[in-house]
Protein backbone atom coordinates (compact mmCIF):
# COMPACT_ATOMS: atom_id res chain seq x y z
CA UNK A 1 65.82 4.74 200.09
CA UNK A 2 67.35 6.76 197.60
CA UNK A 3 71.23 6.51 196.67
CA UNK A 4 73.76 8.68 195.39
CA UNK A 5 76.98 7.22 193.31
CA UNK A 6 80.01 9.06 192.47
CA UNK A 7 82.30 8.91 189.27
CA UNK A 8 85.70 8.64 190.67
CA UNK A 9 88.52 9.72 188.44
CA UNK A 10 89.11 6.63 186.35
CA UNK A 11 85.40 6.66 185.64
CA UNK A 12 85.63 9.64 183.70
CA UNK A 13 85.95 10.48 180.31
CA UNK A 14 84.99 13.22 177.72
CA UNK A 15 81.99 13.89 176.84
CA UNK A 16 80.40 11.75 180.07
CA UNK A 17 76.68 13.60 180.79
CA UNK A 18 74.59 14.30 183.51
CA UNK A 19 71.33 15.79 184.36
CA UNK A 20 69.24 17.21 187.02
CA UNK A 21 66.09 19.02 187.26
CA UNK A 22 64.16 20.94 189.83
CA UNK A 23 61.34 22.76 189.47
CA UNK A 24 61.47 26.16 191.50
CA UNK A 25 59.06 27.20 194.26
CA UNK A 26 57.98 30.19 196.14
CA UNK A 27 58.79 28.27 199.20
CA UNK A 28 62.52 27.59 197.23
CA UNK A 29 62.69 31.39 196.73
CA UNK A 30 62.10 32.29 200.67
CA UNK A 31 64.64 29.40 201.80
CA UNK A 32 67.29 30.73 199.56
CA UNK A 33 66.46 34.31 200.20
CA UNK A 34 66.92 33.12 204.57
CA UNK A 35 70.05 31.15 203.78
CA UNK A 36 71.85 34.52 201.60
CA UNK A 37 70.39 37.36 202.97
CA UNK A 38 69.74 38.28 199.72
CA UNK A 39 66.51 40.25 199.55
CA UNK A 40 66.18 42.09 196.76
CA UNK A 41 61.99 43.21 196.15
CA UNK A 42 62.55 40.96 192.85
CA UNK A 43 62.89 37.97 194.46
CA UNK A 44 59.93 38.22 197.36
CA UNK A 45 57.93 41.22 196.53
CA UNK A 46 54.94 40.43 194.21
CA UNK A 47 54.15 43.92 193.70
CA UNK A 48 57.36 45.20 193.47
CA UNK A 49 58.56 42.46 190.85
CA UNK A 50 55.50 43.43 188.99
CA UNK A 51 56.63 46.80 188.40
CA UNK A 52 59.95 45.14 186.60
CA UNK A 53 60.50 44.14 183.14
CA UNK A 54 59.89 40.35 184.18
CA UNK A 55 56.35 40.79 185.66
CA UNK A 56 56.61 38.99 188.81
CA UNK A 57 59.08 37.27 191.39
CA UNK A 58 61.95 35.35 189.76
CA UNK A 59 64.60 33.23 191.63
CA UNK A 60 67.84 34.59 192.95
CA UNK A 61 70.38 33.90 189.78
CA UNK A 62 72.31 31.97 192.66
CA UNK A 63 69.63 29.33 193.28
CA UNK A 64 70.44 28.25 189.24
CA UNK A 65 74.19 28.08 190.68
CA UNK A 66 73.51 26.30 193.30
CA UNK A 67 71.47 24.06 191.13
CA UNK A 68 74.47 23.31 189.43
CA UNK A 69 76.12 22.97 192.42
CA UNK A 70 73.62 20.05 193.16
CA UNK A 71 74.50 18.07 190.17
CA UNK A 72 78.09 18.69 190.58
CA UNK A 73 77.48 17.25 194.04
CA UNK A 74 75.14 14.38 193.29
CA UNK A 75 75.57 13.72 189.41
CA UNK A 76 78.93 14.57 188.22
CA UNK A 77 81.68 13.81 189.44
CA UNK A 78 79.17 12.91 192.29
CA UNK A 79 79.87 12.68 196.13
CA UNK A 80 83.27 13.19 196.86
CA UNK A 81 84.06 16.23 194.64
CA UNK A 82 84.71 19.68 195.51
CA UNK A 83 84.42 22.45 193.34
CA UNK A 84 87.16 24.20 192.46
CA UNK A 85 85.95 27.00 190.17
CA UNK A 86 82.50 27.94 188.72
CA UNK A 87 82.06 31.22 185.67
CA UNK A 88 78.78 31.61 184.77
CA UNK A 89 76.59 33.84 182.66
CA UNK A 90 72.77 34.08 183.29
CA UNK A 91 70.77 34.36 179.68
CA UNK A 92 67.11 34.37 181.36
CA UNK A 93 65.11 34.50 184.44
CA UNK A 94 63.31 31.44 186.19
CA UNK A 95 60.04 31.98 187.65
CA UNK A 96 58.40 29.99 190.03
CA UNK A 97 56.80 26.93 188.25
CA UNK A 98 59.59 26.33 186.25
CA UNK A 99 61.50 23.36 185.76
CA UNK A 100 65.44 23.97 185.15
CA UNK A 101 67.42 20.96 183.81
CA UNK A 102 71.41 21.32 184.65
CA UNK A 103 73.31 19.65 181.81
CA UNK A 104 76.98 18.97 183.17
CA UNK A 105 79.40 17.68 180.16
CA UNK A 106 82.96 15.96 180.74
CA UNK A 107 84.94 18.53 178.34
CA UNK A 108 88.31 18.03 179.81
CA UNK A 109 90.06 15.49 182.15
CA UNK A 110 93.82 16.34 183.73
CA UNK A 111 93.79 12.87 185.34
CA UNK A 112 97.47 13.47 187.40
CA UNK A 113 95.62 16.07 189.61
CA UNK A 114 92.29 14.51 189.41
CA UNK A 115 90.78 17.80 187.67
CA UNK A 116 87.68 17.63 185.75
CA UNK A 117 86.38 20.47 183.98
CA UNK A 118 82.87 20.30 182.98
CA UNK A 119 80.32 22.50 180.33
CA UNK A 120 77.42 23.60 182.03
CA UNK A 121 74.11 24.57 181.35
CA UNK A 122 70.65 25.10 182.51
CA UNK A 123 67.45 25.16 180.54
CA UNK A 124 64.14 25.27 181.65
CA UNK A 125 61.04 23.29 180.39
CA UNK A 126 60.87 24.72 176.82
CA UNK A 127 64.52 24.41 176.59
CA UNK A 128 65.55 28.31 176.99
CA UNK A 129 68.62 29.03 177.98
CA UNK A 130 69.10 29.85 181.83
CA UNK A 131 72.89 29.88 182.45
CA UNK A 132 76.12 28.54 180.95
CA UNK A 133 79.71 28.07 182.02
CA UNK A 134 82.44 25.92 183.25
CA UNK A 135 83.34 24.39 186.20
CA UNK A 136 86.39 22.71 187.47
CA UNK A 137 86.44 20.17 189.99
CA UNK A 138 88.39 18.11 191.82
CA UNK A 139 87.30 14.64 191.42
CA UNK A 140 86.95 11.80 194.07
CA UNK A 141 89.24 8.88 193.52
CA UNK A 142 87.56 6.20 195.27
CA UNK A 143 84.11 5.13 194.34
CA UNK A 144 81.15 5.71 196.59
CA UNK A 145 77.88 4.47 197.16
CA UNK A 146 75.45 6.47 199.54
CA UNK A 147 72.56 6.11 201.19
CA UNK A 148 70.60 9.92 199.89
CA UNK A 149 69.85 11.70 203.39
CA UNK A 150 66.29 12.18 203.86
CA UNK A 151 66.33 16.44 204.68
CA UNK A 152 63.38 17.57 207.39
CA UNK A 153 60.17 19.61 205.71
CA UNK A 154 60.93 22.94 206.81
CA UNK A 155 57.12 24.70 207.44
CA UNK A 156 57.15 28.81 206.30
CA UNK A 157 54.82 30.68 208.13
């Protein structure tokens, strides 16, 4: 089984990376669509979305957020953290198919209160740019090793 490792505070330093990649669904676009409520004809109607300037169904901006949110969570700082503060500016859409690669950087530390503030981007698999911004988080300061927990297959339809 799978585990997830935190960096705890003294861990940390500038410039520490991270990664993590998913590669977006139509299934992924329905689950996040259930879970917001957000159901905008971009995200889940095919005929609608072709009528748009991007041709077909692209993910909620929010799933690339909460992609970062993943790596924040199981990357950098890892289990443990919580998220403070998040900006973020989308540059381009993700379709399904694609595969978006979260790049968290270490860009500031403020060990006294544990704060970590880290770059962030997303590109997807011929490295255009998705999102960018900065997050702060709070950082764990005890080290943890996790079993990953195994999630159930949720069926659509």
């Amino acid at each position: 089984m799978a585990s997830l490792e935190n960096f705890p505070i003294s861990e940390l330093s500038v410039g520490l990376t991270k990664t993590l990649s998913k590669t977006l669904t139509e299934k992924d676009i329905i689950l996040f669509a259930a879970c917001s409520g957000d159901l905008n004809p971009v995200h889940l109607d095919k005929a609608y979305a072709a009528t748009t300037a991007f041709g077909e169904p692209i993910a909620h901006g929010m799933w690339t957020g909460a992609l970062i949110s993943a790596a924040v969570a199981t990357c950098l700082p890892g289990p443990g953290s919580v998220y403070r503060s998040q900006n973020l500016t989308f540059k381009n859409p993700v379709k399904v198919g694609d595969t978006v690669t979260v790049t968290l950087i270490v860009s500031e530390l403020k060990e006294r209160v544990r704060l970590v503030v880290l770059e962030c981007e997303a590109h997807n698999q011929d490295g255009k740019l998705i999102a960018k911004g900065i997050a702060e988080v709070i950082a764990p300061s005890e080290k943890l090793i996790l079993e990953s927990p195994v999630l159930p297959e949720i069926v659509i339809g």
